[in-house]
N, C-alpha and C. Protein backbone atom coordinates (compact mmCIF):
# COMPACT_ATOMS: atom_id res chain seq x y z
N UNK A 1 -4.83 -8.41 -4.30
CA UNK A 1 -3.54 -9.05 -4.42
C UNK A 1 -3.65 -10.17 -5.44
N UNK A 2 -2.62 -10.35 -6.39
CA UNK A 2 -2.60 -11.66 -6.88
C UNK A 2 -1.30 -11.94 -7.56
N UNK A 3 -1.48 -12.88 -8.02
CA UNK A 3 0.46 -13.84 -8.24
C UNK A 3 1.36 -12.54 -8.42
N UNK A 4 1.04 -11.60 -9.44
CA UNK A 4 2.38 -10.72 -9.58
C UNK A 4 2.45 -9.44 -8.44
N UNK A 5 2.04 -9.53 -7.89
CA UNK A 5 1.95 -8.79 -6.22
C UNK A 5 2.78 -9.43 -5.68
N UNK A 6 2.17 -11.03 -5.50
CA UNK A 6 3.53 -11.62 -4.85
C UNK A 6 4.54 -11.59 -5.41
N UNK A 7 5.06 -12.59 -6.38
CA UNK A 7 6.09 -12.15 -7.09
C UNK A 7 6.93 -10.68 -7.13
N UNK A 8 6.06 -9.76 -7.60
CA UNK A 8 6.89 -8.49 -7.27
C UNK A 8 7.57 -8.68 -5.77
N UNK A 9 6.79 -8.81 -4.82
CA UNK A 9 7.14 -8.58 -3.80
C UNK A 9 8.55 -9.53 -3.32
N UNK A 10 8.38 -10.88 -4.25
CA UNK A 10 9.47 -11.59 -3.39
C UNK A 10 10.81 -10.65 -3.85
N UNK A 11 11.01 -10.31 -5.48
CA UNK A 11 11.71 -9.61 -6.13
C UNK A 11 12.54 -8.20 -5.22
N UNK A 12 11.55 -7.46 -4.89
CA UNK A 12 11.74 -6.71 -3.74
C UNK A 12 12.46 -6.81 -2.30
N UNK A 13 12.22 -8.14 -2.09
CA UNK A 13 12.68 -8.82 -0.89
C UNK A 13 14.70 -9.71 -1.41
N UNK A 14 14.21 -9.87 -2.45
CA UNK A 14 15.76 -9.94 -2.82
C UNK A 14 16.00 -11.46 -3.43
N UNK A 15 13.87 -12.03 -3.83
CA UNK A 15 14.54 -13.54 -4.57
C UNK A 15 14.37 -13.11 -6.11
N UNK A 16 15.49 -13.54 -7.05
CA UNK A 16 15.13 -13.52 -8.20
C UNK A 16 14.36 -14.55 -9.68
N UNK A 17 13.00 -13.89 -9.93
CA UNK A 17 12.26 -15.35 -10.41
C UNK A 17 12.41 -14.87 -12.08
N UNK A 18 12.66 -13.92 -12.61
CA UNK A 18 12.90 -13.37 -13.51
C UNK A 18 14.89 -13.48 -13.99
N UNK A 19 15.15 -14.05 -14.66
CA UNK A 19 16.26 -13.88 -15.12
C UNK A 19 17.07 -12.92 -15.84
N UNK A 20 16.36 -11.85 -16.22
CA UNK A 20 16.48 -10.65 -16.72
C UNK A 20 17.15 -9.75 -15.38
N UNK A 21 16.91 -9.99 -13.97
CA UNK A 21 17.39 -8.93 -13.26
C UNK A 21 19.03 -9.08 -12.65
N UNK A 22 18.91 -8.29 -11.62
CA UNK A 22 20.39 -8.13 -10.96
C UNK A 22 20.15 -9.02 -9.90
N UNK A 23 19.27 -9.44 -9.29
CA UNK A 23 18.96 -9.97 -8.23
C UNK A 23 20.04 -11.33 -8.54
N UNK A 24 20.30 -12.10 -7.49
CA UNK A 24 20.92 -13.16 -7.26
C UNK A 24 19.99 -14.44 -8.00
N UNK A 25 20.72 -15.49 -8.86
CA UNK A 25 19.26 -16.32 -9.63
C UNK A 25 19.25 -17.40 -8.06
N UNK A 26 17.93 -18.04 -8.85
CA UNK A 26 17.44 -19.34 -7.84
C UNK A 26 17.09 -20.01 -9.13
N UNK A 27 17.10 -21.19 -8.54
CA UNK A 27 16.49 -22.16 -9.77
C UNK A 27 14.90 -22.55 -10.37
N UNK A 28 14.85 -23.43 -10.78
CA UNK A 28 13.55 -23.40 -11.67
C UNK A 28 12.80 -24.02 -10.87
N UNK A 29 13.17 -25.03 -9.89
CA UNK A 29 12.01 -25.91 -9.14
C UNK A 29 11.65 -24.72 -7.88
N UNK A 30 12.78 -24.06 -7.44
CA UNK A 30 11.95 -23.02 -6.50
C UNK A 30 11.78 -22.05 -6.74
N UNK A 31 11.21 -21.47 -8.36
CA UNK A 31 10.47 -20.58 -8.88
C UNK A 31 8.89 -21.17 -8.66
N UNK A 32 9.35 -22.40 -9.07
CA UNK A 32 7.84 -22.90 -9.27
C UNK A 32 6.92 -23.52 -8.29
N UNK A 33 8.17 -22.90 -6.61
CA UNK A 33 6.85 -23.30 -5.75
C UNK A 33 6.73 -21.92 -5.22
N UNK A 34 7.65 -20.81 -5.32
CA UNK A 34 7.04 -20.06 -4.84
C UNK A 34 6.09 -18.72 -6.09
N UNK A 35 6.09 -19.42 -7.19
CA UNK A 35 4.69 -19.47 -7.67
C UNK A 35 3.34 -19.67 -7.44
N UNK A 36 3.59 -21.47 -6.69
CA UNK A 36 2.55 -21.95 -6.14
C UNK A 36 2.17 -21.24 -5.15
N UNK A 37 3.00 -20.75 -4.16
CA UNK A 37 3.05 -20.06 -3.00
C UNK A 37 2.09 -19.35 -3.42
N UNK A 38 2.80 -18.13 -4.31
CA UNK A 38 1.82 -17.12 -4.56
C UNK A 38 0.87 -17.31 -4.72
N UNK A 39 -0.01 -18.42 -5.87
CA UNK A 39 -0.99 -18.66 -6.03
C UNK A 39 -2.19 -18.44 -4.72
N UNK A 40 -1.40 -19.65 -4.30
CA UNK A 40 -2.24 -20.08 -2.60
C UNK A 40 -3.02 -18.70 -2.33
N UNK A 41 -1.90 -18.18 -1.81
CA UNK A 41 -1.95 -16.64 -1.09
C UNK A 41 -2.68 -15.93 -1.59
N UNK A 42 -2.56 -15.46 -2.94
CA UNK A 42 -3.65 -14.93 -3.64
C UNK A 42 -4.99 -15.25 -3.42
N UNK A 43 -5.14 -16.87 -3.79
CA UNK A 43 -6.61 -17.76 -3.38
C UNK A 43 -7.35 -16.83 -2.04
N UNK A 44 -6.25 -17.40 -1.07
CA UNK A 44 -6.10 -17.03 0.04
C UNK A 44 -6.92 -15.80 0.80
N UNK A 45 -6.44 -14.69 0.31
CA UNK A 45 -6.76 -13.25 0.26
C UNK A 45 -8.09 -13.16 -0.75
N UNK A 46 -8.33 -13.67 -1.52
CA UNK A 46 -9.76 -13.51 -2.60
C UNK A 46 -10.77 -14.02 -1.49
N UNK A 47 -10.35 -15.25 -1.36
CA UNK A 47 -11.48 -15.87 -0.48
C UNK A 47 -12.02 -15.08 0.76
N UNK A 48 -10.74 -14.43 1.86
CA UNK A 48 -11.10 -13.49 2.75
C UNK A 48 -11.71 -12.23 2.25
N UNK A 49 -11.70 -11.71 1.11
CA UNK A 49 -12.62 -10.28 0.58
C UNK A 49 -13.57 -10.55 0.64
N UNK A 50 -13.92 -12.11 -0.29
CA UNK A 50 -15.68 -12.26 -0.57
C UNK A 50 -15.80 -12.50 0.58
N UNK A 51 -15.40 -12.89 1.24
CA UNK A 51 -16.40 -13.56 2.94
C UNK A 51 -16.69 -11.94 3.61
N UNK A 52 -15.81 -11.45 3.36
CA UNK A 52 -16.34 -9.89 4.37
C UNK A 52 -17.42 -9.20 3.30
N UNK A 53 -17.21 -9.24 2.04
CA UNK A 53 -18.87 -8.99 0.76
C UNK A 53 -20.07 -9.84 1.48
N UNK A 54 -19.45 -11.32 1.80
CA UNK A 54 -20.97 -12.10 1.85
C UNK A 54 -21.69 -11.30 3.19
N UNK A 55 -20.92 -11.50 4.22
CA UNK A 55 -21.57 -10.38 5.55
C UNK A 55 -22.24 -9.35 5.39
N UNK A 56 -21.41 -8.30 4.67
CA UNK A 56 -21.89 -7.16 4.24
C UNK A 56 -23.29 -7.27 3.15
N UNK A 57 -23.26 -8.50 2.41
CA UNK A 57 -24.75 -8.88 1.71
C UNK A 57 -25.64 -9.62 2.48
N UNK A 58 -25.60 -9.60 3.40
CA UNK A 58 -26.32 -10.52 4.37
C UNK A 58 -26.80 -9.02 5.72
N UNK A 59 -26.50 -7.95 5.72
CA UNK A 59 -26.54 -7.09 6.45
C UNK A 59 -27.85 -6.33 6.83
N UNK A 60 -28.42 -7.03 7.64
CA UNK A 60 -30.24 -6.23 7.26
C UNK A 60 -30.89 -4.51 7.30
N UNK A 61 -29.84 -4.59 8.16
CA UNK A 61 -28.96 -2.43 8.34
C UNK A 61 -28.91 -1.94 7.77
N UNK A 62 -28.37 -2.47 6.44
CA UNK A 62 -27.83 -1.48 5.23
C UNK A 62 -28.96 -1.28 4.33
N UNK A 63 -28.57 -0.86 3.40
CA UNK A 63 -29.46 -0.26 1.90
C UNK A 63 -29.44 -0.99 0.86
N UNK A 64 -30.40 -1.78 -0.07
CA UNK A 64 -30.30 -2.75 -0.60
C UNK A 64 -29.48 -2.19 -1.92
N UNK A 65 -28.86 -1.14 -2.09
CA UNK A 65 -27.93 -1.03 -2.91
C UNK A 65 -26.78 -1.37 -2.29
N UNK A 66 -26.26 -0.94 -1.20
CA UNK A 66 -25.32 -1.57 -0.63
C UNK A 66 -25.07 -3.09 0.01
N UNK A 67 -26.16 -3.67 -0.22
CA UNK A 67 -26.63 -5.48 -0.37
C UNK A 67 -26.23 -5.65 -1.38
N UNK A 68 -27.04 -5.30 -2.30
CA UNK A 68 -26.68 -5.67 -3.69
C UNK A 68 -24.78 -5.09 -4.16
N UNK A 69 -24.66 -4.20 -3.70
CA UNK A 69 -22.96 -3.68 -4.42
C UNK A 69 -22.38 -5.24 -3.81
N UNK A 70 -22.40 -5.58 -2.52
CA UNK A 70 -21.60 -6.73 -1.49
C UNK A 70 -21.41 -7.44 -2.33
N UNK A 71 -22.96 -8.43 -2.64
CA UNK A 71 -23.66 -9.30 -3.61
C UNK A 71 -22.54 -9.57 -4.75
N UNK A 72 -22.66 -8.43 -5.23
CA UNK A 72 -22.04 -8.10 -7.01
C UNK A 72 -20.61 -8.53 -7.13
N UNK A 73 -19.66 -7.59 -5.71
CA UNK A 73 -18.65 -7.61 -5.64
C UNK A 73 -18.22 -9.27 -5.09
N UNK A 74 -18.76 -9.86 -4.18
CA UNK A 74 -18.61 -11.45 -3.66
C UNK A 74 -18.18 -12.39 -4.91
N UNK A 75 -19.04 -11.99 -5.81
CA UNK A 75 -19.54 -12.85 -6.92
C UNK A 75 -18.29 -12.69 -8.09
N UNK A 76 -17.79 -11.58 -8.13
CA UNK A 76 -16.64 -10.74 -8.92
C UNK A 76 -15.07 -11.44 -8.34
N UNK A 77 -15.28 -11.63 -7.48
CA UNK A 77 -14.03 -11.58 -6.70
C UNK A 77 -13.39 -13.49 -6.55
N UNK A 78 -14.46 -13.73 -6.43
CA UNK A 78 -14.80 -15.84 -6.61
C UNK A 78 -14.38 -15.75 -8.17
N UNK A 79 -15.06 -15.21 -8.90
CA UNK A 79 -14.93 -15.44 -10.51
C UNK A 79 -13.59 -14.84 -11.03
N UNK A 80 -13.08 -13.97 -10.73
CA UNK A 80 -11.49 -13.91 -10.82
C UNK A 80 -10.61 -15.07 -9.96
N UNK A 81 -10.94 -15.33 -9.19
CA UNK A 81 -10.10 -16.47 -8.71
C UNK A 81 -10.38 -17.76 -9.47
N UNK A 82 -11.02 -17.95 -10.05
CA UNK A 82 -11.63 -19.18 -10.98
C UNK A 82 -10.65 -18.83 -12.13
N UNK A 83 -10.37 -17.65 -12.81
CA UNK A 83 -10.01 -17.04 -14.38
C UNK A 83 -8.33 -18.03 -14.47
């Protein structure tokens, strides 16, 4: 998930953040929190993936390719949320 997930989604739901559509407008200060919104949320959801990677790299069960994929992916997923 990230900002234009949300966004799409509010769009879908019937707020308009794009001025180009049919949707009903809203203004500019509450575009720009439920931007922020999105942001959050996004954060939000990144942070809960890597934490279920870090487990899964921490897993003494598994196969150290599948340690290492967790590993890779944890690390991938933090660094897009940084971009």
């Amino acid at each position: 998930m990230n900002n234009n997930h949300i966004i799409d989604w509010a769009e879908k739901c019937g707020i308009n953040i794009h001025t180009s559509s049919n949707l009903p407008q809203i203004d500019g200060e509450l575009v720009n929190t439920l931007k922020k919104f999105a942001e959050y949320s996004a954060k939000y959801e990144r942070q809960l993936c890597a934490k279920i990677c870090d487990s899964q790299a921490q897993d003494e069960t598994e196969s150290d390719i599948w340690t290492g994929c967790a590993k890779l992916l944890s690390k991938r997923i933090r660094a897009r949320g940084q971009a």
